[in-house]
Protein backbone atom coordinates (compact mmCIF):
# COMPACT_ATOMS: atom_id res chain seq x y z
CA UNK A 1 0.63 13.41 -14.53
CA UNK A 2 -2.27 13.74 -12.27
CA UNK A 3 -3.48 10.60 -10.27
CA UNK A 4 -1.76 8.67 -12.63
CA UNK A 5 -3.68 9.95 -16.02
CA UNK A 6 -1.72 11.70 -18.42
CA UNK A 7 1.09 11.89 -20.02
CA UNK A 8 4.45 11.92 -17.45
CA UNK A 9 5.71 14.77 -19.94
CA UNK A 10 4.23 16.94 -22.34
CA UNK A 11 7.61 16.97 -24.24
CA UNK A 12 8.04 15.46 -27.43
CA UNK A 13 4.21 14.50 -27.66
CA UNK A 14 2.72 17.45 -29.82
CA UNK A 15 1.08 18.50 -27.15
CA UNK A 16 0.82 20.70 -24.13
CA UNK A 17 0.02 17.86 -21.24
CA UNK A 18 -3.65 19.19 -20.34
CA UNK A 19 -6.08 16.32 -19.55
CA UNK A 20 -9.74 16.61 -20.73
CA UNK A 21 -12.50 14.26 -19.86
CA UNK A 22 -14.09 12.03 -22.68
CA UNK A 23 -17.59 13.15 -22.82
CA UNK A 24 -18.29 10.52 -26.21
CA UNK A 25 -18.53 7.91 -23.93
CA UNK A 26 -21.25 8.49 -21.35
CA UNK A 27 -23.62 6.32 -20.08
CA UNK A 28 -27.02 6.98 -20.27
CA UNK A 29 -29.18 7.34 -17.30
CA UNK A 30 -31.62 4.43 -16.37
CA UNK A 31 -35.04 4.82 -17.83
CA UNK A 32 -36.84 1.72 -16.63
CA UNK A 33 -37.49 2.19 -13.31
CA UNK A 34 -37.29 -1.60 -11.01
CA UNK A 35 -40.32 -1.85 -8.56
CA UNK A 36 -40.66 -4.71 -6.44
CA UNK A 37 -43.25 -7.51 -6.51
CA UNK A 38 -45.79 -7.92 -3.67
CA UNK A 39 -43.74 -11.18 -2.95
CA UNK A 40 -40.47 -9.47 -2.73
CA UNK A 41 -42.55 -6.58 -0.41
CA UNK A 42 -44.23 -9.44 1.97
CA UNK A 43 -40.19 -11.21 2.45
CA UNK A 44 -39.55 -7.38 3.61
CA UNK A 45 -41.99 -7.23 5.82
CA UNK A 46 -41.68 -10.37 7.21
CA UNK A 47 -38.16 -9.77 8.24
CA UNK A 48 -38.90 -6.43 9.49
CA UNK A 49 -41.35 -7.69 11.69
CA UNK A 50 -39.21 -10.43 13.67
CA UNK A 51 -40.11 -11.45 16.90
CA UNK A 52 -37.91 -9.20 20.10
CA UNK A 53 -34.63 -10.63 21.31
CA UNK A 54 -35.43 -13.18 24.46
CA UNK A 55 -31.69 -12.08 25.88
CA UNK A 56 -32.56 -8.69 25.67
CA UNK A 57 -35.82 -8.44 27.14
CA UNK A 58 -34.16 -10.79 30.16
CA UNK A 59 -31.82 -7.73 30.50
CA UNK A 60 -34.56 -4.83 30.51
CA UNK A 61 -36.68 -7.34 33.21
CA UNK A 62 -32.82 -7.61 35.08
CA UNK A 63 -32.21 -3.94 34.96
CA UNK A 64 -35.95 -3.12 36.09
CA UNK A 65 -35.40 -5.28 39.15
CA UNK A 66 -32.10 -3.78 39.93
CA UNK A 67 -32.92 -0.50 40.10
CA UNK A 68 -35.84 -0.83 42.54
CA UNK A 69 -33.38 -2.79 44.89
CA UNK A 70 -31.04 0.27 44.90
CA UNK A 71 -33.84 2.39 45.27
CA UNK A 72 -35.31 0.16 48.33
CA UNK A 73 -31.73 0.41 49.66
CA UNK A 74 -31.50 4.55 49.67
CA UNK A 75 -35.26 4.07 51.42
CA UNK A 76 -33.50 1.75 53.71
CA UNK A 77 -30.15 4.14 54.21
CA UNK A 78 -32.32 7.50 54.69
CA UNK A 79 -34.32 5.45 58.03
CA UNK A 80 -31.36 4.56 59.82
């Protein structure tokens, strides 16, 4: 038994234990193809293009302003 298909012992059954796939049963591949509406396309686009995070900009404009007071700083150091 492999992955739990099969039988636990080939003895007694007729038969030698080997597993084959069933092919009779496949499912066919999907013809129609599904293309989306201009409504569904404009709902896609419209949450695509969201407005930017406030918080996150506030950050960036933080960071900015810290990182010319440490370089003001080294200015400062460097003249005594």
């Amino acid at each position: 038994m492999y992955n739990g298909i099969g039988l636990t012992t080939p003895r007694g059954s007729g038969t030698n234990g080997h597993v084959q796939r069933n092919w009779a049963c496949v499912r066919p591949g999907k013809k129609d193809k599904d293309y989306r509406a201009e409504d569904d396309t404009k709902k896609l686009d419209a949450q695509l293009n969201r407005p930017p995070n406030k918080e996150i900009l506030d950050h960036d404009r933080k960071r900015k302003i810290e990182v010319k007071c440490l370089e003001f700083e080294e200015i400062l150091e460097k003249e005594g």
